[in-house]
Protein backbone atom coordinates (compact mmCIF):
# COMPACT_ATOMS: atom_id res chain seq x y z
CA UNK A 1 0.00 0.00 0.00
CA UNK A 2 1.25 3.53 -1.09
CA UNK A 3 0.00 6.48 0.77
CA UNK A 4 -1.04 9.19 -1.51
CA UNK A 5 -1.09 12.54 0.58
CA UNK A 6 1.22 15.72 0.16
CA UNK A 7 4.22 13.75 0.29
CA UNK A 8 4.52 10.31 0.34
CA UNK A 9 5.33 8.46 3.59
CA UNK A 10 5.41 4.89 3.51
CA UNK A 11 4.24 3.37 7.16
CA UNK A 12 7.94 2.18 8.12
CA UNK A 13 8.88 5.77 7.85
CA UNK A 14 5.68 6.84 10.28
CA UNK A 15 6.54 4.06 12.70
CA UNK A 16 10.13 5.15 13.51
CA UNK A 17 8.39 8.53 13.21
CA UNK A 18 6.56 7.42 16.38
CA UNK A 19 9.45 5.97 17.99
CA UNK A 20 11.21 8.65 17.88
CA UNK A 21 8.01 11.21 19.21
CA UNK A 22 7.44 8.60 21.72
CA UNK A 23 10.83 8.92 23.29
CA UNK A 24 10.85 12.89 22.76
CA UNK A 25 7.54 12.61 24.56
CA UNK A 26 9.31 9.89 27.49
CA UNK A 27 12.47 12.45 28.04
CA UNK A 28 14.51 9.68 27.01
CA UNK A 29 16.75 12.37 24.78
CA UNK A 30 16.65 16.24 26.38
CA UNK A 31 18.48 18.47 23.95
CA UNK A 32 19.57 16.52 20.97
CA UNK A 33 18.83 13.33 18.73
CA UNK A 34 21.32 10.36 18.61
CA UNK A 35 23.56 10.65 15.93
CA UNK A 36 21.44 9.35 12.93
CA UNK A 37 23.73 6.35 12.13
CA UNK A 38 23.34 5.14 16.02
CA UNK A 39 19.82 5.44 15.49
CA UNK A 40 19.34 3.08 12.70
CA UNK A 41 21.16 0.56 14.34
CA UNK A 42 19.02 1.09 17.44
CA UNK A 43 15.71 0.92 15.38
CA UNK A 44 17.19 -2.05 13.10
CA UNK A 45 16.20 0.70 9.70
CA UNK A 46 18.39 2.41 6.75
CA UNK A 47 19.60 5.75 7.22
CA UNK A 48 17.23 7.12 4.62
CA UNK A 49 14.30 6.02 6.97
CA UNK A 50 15.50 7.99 9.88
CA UNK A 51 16.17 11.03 8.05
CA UNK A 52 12.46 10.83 5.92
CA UNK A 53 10.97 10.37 9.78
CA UNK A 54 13.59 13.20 11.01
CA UNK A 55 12.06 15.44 8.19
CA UNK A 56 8.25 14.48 9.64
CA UNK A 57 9.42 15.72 13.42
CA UNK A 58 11.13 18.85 11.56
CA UNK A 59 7.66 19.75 9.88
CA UNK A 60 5.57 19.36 13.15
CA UNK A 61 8.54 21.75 14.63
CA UNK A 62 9.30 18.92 17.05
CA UNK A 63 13.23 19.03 16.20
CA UNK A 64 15.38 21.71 14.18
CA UNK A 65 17.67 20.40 11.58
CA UNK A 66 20.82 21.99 10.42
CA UNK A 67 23.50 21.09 8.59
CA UNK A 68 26.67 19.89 10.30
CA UNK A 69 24.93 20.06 13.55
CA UNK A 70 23.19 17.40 16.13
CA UNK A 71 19.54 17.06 15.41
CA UNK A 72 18.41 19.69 18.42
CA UNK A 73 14.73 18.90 19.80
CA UNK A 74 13.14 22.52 20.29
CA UNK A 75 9.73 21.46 21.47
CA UNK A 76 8.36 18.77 23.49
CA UNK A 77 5.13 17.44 22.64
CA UNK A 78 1.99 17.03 25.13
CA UNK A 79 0.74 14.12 26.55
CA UNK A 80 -3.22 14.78 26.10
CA UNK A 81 -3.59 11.63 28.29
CA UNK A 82 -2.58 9.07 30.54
CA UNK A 83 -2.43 5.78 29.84
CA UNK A 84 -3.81 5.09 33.32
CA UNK A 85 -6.75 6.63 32.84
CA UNK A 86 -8.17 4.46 30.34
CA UNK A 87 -9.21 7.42 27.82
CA UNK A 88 -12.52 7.20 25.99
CA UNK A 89 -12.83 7.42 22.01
CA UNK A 90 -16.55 6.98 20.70
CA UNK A 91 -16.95 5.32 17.29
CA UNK A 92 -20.03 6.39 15.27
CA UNK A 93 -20.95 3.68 12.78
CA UNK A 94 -23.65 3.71 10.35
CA UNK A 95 -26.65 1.44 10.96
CA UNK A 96 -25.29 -1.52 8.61
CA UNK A 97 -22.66 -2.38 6.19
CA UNK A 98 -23.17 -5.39 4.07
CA UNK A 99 -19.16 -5.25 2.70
CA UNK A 100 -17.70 -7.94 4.74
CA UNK A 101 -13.77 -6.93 4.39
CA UNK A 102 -15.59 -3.63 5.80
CA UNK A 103 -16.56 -5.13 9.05
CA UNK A 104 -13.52 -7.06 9.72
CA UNK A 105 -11.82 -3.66 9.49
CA UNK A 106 -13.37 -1.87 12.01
CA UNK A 107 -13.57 -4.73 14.41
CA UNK A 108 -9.37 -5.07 13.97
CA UNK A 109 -9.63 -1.28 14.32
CA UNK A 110 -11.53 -1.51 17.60
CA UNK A 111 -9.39 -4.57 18.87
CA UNK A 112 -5.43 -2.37 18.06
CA UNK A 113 -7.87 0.56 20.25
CA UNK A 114 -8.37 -1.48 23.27
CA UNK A 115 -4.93 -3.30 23.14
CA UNK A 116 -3.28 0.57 23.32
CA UNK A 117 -5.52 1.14 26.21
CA UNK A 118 -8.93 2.57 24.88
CA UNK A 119 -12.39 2.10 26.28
CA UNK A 120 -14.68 2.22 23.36
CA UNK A 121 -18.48 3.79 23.22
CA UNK A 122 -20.32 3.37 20.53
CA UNK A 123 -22.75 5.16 18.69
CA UNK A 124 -25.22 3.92 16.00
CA UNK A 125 -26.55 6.48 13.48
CA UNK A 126 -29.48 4.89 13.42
CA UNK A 127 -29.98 5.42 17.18
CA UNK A 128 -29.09 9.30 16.75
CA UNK A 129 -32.56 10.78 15.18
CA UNK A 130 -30.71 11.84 11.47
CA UNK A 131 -33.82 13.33 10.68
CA UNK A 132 -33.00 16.50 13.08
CA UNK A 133 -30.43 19.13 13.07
CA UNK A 134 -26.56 18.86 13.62
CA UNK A 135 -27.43 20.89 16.88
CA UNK A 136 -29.46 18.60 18.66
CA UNK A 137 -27.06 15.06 17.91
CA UNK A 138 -24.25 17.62 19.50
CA UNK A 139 -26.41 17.53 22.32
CA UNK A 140 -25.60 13.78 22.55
CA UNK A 141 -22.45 14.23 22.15
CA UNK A 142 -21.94 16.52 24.50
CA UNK A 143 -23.39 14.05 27.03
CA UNK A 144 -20.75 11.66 26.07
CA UNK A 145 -16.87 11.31 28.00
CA UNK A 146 -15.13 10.24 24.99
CA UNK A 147 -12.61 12.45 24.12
CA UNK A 148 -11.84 11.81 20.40
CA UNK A 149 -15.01 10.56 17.76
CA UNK A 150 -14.18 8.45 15.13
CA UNK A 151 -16.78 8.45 11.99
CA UNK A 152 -16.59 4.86 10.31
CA UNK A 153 -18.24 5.64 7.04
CA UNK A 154 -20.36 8.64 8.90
CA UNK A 155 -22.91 10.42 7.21
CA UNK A 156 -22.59 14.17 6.89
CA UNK A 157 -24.91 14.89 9.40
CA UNK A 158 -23.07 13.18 11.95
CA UNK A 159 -19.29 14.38 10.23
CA UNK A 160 -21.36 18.10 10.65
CA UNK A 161 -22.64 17.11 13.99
CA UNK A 162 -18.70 16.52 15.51
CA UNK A 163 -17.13 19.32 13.60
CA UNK A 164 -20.05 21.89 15.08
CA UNK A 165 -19.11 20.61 18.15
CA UNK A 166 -15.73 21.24 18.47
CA UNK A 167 -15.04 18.03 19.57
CA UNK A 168 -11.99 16.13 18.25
CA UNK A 169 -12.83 13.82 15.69
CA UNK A 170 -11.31 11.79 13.12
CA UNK A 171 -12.96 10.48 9.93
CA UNK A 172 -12.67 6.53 8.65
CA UNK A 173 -13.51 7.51 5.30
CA UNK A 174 -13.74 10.24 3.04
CA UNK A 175 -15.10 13.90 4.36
CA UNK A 176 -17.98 15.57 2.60
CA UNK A 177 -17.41 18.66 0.94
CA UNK A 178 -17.00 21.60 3.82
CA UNK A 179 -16.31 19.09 6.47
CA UNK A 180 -12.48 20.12 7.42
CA UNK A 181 -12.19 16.96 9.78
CA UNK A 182 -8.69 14.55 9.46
CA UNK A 183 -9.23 11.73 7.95
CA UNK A 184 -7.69 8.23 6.63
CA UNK A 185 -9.52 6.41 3.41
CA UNK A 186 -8.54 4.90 0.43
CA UNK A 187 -7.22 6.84 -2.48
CA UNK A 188 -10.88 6.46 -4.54
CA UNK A 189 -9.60 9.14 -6.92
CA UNK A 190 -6.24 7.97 -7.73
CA UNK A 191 -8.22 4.70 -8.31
CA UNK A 192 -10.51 5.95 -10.78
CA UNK A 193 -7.67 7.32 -12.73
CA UNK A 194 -5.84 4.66 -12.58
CA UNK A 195 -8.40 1.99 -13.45
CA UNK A 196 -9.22 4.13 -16.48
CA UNK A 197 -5.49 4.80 -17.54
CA UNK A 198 -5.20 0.52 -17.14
CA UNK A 199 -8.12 0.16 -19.85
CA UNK A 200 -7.18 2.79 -22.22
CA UNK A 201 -3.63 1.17 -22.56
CA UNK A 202 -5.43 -2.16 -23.20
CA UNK A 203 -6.85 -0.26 -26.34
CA UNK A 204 -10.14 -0.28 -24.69
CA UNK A 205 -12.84 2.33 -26.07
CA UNK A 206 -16.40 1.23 -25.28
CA UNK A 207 -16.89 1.87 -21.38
CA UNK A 208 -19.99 0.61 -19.23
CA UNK A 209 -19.76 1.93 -14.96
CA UNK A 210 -21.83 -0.05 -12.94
CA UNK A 211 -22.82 -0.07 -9.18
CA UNK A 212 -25.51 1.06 -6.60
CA UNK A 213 -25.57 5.13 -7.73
CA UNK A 214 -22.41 6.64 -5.26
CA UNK A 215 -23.32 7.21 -1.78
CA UNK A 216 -20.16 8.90 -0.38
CA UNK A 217 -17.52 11.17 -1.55
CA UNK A 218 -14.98 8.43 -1.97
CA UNK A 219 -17.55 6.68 -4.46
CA UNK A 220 -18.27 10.02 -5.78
CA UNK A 221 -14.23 10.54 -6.55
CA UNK A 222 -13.69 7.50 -7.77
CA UNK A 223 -16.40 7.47 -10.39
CA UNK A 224 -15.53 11.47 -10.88
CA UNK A 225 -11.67 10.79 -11.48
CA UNK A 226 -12.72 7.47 -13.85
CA UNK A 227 -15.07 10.01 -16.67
CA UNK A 228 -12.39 12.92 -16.74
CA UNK A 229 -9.70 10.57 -17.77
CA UNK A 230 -11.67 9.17 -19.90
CA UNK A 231 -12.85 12.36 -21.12
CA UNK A 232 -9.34 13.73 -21.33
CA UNK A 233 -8.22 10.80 -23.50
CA UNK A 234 -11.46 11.57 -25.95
CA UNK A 235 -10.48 15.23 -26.47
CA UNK A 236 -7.76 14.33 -27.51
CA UNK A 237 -9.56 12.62 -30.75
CA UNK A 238 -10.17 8.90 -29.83
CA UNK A 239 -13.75 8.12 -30.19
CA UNK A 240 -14.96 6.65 -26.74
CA UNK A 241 -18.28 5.98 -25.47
CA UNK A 242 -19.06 5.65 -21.58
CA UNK A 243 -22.37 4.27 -20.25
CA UNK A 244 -23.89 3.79 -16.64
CA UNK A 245 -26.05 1.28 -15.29
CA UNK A 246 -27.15 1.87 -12.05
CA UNK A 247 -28.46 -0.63 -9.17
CA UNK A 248 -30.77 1.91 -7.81
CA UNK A 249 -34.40 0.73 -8.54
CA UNK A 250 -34.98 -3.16 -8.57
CA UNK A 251 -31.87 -6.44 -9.65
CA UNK A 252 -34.34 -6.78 -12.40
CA UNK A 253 -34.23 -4.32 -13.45
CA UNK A 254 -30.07 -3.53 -13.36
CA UNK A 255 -30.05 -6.79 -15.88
CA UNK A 256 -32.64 -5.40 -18.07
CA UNK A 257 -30.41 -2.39 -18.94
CA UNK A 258 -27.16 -4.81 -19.16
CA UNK A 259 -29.18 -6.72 -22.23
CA UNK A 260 -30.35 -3.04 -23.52
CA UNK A 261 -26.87 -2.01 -23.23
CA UNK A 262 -25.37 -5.54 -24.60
CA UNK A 263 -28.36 -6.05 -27.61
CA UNK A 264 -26.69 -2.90 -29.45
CA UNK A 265 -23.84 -3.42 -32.18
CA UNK A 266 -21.48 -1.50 -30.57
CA UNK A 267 -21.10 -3.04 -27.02
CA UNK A 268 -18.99 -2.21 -23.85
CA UNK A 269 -15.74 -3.60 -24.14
CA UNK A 270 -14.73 -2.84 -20.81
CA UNK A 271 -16.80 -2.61 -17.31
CA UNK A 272 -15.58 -0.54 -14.32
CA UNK A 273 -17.84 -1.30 -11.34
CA UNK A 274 -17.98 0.43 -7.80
CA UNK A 275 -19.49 -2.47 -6.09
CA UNK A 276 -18.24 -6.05 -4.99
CA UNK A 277 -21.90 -7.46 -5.05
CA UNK A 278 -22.84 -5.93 -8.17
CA UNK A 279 -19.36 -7.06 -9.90
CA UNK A 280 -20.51 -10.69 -9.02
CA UNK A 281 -24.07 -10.04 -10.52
CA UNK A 282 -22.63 -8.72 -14.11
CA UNK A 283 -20.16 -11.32 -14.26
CA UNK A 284 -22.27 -14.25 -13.73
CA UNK A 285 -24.83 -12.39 -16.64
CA UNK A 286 -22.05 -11.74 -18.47
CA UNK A 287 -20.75 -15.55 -18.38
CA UNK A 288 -24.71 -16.72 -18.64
CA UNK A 289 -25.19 -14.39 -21.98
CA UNK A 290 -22.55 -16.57 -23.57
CA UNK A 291 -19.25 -13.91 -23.93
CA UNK A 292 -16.25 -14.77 -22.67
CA UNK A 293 -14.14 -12.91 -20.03
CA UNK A 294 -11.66 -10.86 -21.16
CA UNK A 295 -12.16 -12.11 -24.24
CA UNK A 296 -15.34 -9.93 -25.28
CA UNK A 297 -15.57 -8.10 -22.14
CA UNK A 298 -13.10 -6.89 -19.40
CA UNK A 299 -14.42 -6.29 -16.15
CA UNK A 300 -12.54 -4.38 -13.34
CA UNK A 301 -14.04 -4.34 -9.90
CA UNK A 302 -12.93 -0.70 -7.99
CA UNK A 303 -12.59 -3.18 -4.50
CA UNK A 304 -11.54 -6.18 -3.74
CA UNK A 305 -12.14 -9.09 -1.74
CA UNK A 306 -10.98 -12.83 -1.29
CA UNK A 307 -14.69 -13.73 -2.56
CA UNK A 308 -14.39 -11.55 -5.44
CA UNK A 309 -10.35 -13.85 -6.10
CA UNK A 310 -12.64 -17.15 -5.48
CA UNK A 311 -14.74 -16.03 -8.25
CA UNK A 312 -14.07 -17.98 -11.66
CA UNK A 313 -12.51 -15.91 -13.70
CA UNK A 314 -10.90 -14.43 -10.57
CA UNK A 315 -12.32 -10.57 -10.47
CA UNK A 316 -10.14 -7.75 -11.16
CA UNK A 317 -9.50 -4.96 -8.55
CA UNK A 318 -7.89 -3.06 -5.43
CA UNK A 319 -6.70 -5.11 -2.81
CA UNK A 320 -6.04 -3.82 0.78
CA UNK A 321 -5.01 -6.17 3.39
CA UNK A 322 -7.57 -5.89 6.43
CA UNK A 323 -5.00 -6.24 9.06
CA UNK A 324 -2.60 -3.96 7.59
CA UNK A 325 -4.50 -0.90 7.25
CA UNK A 326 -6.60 -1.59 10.55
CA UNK A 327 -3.41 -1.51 12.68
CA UNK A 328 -2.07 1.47 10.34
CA UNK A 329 -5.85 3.14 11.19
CA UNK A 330 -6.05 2.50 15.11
CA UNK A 331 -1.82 3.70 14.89
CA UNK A 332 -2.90 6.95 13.14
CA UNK A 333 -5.88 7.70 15.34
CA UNK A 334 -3.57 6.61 18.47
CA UNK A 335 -1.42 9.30 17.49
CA UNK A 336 -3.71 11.86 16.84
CA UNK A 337 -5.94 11.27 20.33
CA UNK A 338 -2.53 11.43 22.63
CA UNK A 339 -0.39 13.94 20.97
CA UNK A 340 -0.73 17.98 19.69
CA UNK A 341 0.16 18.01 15.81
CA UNK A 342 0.39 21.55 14.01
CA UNK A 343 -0.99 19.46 11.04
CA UNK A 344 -3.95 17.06 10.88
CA UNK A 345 -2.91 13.57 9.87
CA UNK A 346 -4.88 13.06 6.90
CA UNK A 347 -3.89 9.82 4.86
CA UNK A 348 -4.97 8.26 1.59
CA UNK A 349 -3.70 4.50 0.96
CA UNK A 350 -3.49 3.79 -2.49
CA UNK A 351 -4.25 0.12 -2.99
CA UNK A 352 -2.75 -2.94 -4.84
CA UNK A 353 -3.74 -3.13 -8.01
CA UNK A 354 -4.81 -7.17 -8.66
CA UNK A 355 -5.47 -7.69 -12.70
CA UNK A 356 -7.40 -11.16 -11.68
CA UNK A 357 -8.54 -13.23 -14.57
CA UNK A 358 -11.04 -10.53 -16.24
CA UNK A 359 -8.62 -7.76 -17.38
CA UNK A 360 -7.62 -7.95 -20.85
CA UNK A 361 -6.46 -6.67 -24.05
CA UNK A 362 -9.46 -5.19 -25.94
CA UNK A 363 -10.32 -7.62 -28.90
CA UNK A 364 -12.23 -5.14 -31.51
């Protein structure tokens, strides 16, 4: 996994990043750094790794860096708690989630919480009335001890609700627009793009998106980011065609629009989809209408999942190990609860890309 914001930090460089806050924090060093050579040996990294987590300190003003001189530490970072005091970080999760790798995340998530010493309190959205005003779920919020929310998949009521507030809070996800909360959440755009870049390169030109219509800003990028390079690629002169079918009225009638779509002479070539379940739907029409996969139609699934790499063909898509990014998750949101940062950690993972057995070369 590749993280995607300003500059690009890969999570060995946070973790000695950490290490080296922690022992700031711990008065382990008062004045100056270990020589940066000692310190690699001590933390078993390369010397490039200490100076790219050096540079992370330097930007939060933690440490001043100069050449020819000891790495001075100029300001000492807050505890916000104790560890003794078993601190309190609410989680506000929607009312259901059918995506199963979804789930397992924010259970890991929860477990990394309460092995660094978290009690948990939970909130349901469907328990806090959505149908009235930002001000009045404050109001439950306000009742609550947790010092820290974290919005798994929130809606923007409840992302509006904790900025209002002023309570601390941290997004799982992607923020609506005007919601200036931190977050961590997969790079959707840089997917899009990418996905599309994949399919022009295979010479594809005929383009079908399907999935439930977006819900969320990271479906909305994703989708967004997938039509403008498309649309950038047919300005300049290549005849392409993009279609949508959407999953938002009835199954039925999702696969009447795939035979509309697939009755006309010139057919999708190439299928970028948005949704696990309704990647598995298309393919097994796809397979039942007789065409062959990637032989007559390529089909690229924006997730992944090890149902989706069960599949036969094996689905194409964007793999993120669960227990990876839930410990790099509860880390980030660890961080962020016990320690003042001039900056906001906001993070976007780009995935693996996984080809599968249904991305090909465009035939005609």
């Amino acid at each position: 996994m590749t993280e995607t914001s300003g500059l690009r930090r890969p999570s060995l460089v946070l973790d000695v990043a950490d290490a080296l806050r922690r022992n700031i924090i711990e008065k382990r060093w008062v004045n100056f750094l270990p020589p940066t050579r000692l310190l690699a040996r001590e933390l078993l990294v390369s010397v490039p790794t200490i100076r790219a987590a050096e540079r992370i300190l330097f930007e939060e003003k933690i440490i001043s860096i100069k050449q020819g001189m000891r790495v001075r530490i100029i300001h000492r970072p807050e505890e916000v708690v104790h560890r003794e005091s078993r601190p309190v970080i609410g989680i506000i999760q929607p009312p259901s989630n059918e995506e199963t790798e979804d789930i397992l995340i924010i259970r890991l998530v929860e477990e990394h919480l309460q092995q660094l010493g978290y009690s948990l309190e939970y909130l349901i959205e469907s328990k806090l009335n959505l149908r009235r005003n930002a001000e009045s779920i404050r109001e439950v919020l306000e009742k609550s001890s947790a010092g820290l929310w974290v919005l798994v998949r929130a809606s923007k009521l409840s992302q509006l609700a904790v900025q209002e507030s002023g309570r601390k809070g941290y997004v799982v996800g992607t923020p609506y627009p005007d919601i200036d909360l931190p977050s961590l959440d997969l790079a959707f755009e840089a997917v899009g793009r990418h996905a599309a870049r994949h399919l022009l390169r295979l010479r594809h030109r005929n383009f079908l998106i399907v999935g439930p219509p977006p819900r969320g800003p990271g479906d909305l990028d994703a989708v967004a980011a997938f039509i403008e390079e498309i649309q950038s690629a047919k300005l300049k002169g290549q005849p392409i065609r993009v279609e949508h079918a959407m999953t938002s009225e009835s199954p039925e009638k999702f696969l009447r629009d795939l035979s509309r779509v697939f009755a006309r002479d010139q057919t999708p070539t190439a299928i970028f989809s948005i949704s696990r379940k309704v990647s598995l739907t298309t393919l097994t029409w796809l397979l039942g209408s007789g065409r062959r996969i990637p032989g007559d139609v390529t089909v690229l699934n924006r997730d992944f999942s090890p149902l989706l790499s069960a599949s036969v063909p094996s689905l194409g898509g964007y793999d993120v190990d669960p227990k990876t990014l839930s410990l790099r998750i509860a880390r980030t949101i660890d961080r962020y609860f016990r320690v003042r940062f001039l900056k906001q950690p906001t993070v976007r993972v780009f995935p693996d890309f996984v080809p599968g057995g249904t991305v090909g070369e465009a035939k005609h």
